[in-house]
C-alpha atoms as a PDB file:
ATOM      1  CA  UNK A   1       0.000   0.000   0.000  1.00  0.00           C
ATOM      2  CA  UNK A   2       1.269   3.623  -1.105  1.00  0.00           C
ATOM      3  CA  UNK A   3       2.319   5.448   1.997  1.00  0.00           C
ATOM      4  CA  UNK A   4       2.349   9.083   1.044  1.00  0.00           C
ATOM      5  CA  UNK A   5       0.314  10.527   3.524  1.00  0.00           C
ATOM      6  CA  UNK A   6       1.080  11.917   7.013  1.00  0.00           C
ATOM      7  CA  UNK A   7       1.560   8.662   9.275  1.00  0.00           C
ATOM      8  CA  UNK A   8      -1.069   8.458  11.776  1.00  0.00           C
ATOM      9  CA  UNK A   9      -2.358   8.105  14.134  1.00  0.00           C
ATOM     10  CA  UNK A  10      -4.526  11.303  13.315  1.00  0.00           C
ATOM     11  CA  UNK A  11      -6.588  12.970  15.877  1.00  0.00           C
ATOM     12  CA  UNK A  12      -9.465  15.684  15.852  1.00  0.00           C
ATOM     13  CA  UNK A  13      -9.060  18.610  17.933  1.00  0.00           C
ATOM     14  CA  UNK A  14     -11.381  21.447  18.559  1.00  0.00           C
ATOM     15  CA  UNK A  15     -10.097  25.200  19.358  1.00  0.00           C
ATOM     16  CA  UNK A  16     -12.523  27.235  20.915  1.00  0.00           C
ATOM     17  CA  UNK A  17     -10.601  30.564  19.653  1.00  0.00           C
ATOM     18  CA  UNK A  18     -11.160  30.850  15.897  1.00  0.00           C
ATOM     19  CA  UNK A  19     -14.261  28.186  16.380  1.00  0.00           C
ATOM     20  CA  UNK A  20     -11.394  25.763  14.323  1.00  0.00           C
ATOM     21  CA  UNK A  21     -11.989  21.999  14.222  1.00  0.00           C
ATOM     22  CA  UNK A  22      -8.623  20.647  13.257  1.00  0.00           C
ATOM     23  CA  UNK A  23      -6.997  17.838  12.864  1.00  0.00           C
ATOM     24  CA  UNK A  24      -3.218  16.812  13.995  1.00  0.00           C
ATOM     25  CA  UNK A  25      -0.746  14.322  13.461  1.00  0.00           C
ATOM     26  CA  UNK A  26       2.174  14.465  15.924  1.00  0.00           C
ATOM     27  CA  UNK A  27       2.885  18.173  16.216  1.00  0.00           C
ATOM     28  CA  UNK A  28       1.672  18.907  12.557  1.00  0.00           C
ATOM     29  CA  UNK A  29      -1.835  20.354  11.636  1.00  0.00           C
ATOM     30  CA  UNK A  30      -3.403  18.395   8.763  1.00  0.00           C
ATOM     31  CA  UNK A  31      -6.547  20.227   8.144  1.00  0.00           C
ATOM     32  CA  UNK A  32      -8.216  23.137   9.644  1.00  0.00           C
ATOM     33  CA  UNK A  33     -12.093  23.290   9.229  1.00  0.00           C
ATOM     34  CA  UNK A  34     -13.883  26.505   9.885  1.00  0.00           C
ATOM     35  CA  UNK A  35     -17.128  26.205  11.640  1.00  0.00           C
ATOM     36  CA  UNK A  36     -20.275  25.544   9.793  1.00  0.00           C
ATOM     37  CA  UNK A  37     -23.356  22.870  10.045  1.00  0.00           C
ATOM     38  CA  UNK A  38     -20.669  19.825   9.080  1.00  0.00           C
ATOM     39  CA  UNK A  39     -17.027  20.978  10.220  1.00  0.00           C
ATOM     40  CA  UNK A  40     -16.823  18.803  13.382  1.00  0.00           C
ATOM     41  CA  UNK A  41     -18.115  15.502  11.251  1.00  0.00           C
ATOM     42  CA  UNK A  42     -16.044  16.511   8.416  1.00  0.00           C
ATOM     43  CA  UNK A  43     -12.861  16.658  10.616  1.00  0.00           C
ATOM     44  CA  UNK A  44     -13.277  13.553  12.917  1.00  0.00           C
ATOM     45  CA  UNK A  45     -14.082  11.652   9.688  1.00  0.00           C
ATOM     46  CA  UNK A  46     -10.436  13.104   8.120  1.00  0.00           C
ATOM     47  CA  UNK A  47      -9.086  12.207  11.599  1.00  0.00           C
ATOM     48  CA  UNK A  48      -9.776   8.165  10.994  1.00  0.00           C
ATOM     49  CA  UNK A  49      -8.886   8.271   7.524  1.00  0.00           C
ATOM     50  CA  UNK A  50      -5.573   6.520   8.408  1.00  0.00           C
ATOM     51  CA  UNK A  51      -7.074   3.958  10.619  1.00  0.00           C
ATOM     52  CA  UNK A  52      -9.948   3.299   8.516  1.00  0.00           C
ATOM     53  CA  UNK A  53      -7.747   2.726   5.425  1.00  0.00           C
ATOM     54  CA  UNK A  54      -5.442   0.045   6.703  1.00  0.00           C
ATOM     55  CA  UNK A  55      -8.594  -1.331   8.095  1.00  0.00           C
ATOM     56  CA  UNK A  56      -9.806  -1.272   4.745  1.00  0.00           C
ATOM     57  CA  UNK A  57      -7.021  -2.801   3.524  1.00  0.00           C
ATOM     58  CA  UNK A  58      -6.351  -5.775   5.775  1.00  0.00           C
ATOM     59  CA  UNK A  59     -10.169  -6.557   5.158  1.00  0.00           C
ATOM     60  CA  UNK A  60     -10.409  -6.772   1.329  1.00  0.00           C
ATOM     61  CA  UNK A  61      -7.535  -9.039   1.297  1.00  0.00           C
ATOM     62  CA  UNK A  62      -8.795 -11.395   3.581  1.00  0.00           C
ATOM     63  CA  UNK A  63     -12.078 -11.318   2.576  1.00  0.00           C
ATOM     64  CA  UNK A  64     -11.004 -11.473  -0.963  1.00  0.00           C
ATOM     65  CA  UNK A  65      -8.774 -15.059   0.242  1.00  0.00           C
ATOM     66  CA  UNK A  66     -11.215 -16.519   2.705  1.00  0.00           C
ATOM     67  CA  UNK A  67     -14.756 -15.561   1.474  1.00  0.00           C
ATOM     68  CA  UNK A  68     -14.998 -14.378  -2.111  1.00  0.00           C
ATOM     69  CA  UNK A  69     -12.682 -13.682  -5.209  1.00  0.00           C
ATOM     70  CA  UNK A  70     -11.164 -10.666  -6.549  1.00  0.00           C
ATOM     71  CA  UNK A  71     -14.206 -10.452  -8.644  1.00  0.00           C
ATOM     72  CA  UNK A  72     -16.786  -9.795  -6.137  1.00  0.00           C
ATOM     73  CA  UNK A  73     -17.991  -6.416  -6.362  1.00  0.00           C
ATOM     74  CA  UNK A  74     -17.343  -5.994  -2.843  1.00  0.00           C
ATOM     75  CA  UNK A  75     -13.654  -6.229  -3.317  1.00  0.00           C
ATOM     76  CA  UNK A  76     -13.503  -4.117  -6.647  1.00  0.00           C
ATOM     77  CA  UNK A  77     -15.329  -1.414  -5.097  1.00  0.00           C
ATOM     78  CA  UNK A  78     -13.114  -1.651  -1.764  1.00  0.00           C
ATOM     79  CA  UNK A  79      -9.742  -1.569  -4.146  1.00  0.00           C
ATOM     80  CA  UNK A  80     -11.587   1.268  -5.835  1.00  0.00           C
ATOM     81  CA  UNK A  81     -11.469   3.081  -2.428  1.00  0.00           C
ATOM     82  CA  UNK A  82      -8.153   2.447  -1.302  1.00  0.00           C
ATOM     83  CA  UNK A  83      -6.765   3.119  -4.755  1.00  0.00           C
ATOM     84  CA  UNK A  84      -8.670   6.734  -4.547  1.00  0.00           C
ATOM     85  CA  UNK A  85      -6.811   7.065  -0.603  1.00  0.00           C
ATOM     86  CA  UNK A  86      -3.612   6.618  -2.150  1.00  0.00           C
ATOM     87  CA  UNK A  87      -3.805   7.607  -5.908  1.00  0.00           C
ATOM     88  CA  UNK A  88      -2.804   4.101  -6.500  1.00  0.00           C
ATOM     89  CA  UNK A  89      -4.512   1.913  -9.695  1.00  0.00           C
ATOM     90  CA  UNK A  90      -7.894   0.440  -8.503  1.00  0.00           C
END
Protein backbone atom coordinates (compact mmCIF):
# COMPACT_ATOMS: atom_id res chain seq x y z
CA UNK A 1 0.00 0.00 0.00
CA UNK A 2 1.27 3.62 -1.11
CA UNK A 3 2.32 5.45 2.00
CA UNK A 4 2.35 9.08 1.04
CA UNK A 5 0.31 10.53 3.52
CA UNK A 6 1.08 11.92 7.01
CA UNK A 7 1.56 8.66 9.28
CA UNK A 8 -1.07 8.46 11.78
CA UNK A 9 -2.36 8.10 14.13
CA UNK A 10 -4.53 11.30 13.31
CA UNK A 11 -6.59 12.97 15.88
CA UNK A 12 -9.47 15.68 15.85
CA UNK A 13 -9.06 18.61 17.93
CA UNK A 14 -11.38 21.45 18.56
CA UNK A 15 -10.10 25.20 19.36
CA UNK A 16 -12.52 27.24 20.91
CA UNK A 17 -10.60 30.56 19.65
CA UNK A 18 -11.16 30.85 15.90
CA UNK A 19 -14.26 28.19 16.38
CA UNK A 20 -11.39 25.76 14.32
CA UNK A 21 -11.99 22.00 14.22
CA UNK A 22 -8.62 20.65 13.26
CA UNK A 23 -7.00 17.84 12.86
CA UNK A 24 -3.22 16.81 14.00
CA UNK A 25 -0.75 14.32 13.46
CA UNK A 26 2.17 14.46 15.92
CA UNK A 27 2.89 18.17 16.22
CA UNK A 28 1.67 18.91 12.56
CA UNK A 29 -1.83 20.35 11.64
CA UNK A 30 -3.40 18.39 8.76
CA UNK A 31 -6.55 20.23 8.14
CA UNK A 32 -8.22 23.14 9.64
CA UNK A 33 -12.09 23.29 9.23
CA UNK A 34 -13.88 26.50 9.88
CA UNK A 35 -17.13 26.20 11.64
CA UNK A 36 -20.28 25.54 9.79
CA UNK A 37 -23.36 22.87 10.05
CA UNK A 38 -20.67 19.82 9.08
CA UNK A 39 -17.03 20.98 10.22
CA UNK A 40 -16.82 18.80 13.38
CA UNK A 41 -18.11 15.50 11.25
CA UNK A 42 -16.04 16.51 8.42
CA UNK A 43 -12.86 16.66 10.62
CA UNK A 44 -13.28 13.55 12.92
CA UNK A 45 -14.08 11.65 9.69
CA UNK A 46 -10.44 13.10 8.12
CA UNK A 47 -9.09 12.21 11.60
CA UNK A 48 -9.78 8.16 10.99
CA UNK A 49 -8.89 8.27 7.52
CA UNK A 50 -5.57 6.52 8.41
CA UNK A 51 -7.07 3.96 10.62
CA UNK A 52 -9.95 3.30 8.52
CA UNK A 53 -7.75 2.73 5.43
CA UNK A 54 -5.44 0.05 6.70
CA UNK A 55 -8.59 -1.33 8.09
CA UNK A 56 -9.81 -1.27 4.74
CA UNK A 57 -7.02 -2.80 3.52
CA UNK A 58 -6.35 -5.78 5.77
CA UNK A 59 -10.17 -6.56 5.16
CA UNK A 60 -10.41 -6.77 1.33
CA UNK A 61 -7.54 -9.04 1.30
CA UNK A 62 -8.80 -11.39 3.58
CA UNK A 63 -12.08 -11.32 2.58
CA UNK A 64 -11.00 -11.47 -0.96
CA UNK A 65 -8.77 -15.06 0.24
CA UNK A 66 -11.22 -16.52 2.70
CA UNK A 67 -14.76 -15.56 1.47
CA UNK A 68 -15.00 -14.38 -2.11
CA UNK A 69 -12.68 -13.68 -5.21
CA UNK A 70 -11.16 -10.67 -6.55
CA UNK A 71 -14.21 -10.45 -8.64
CA UNK A 72 -16.79 -9.80 -6.14
CA UNK A 73 -17.99 -6.42 -6.36
CA UNK A 74 -17.34 -5.99 -2.84
CA UNK A 75 -13.65 -6.23 -3.32
CA UNK A 76 -13.50 -4.12 -6.65
CA UNK A 77 -15.33 -1.41 -5.10
CA UNK A 78 -13.11 -1.65 -1.76
CA UNK A 79 -9.74 -1.57 -4.15
CA UNK A 80 -11.59 1.27 -5.84
CA UNK A 81 -11.47 3.08 -2.43
CA UNK A 82 -8.15 2.45 -1.30
CA UNK A 83 -6.77 3.12 -4.75
CA UNK A 84 -8.67 6.73 -4.55
CA UNK A 85 -6.81 7.06 -0.60
CA UNK A 86 -3.61 6.62 -2.15
CA UNK A 87 -3.80 7.61 -5.91
CA UNK A 88 -2.80 4.10 -6.50
CA UNK A 89 -4.51 1.91 -9.69
CA UNK A 90 -7.89 0.44 -8.50
Amino acid sequence: MNKNHTPGPWVYYYEQIGNQHIVWSDNSRIVSLSMNDDAESNARLIAAAPDLLEALAVLTELVSFQICDDGHPAIINARAAIAKATGGAA
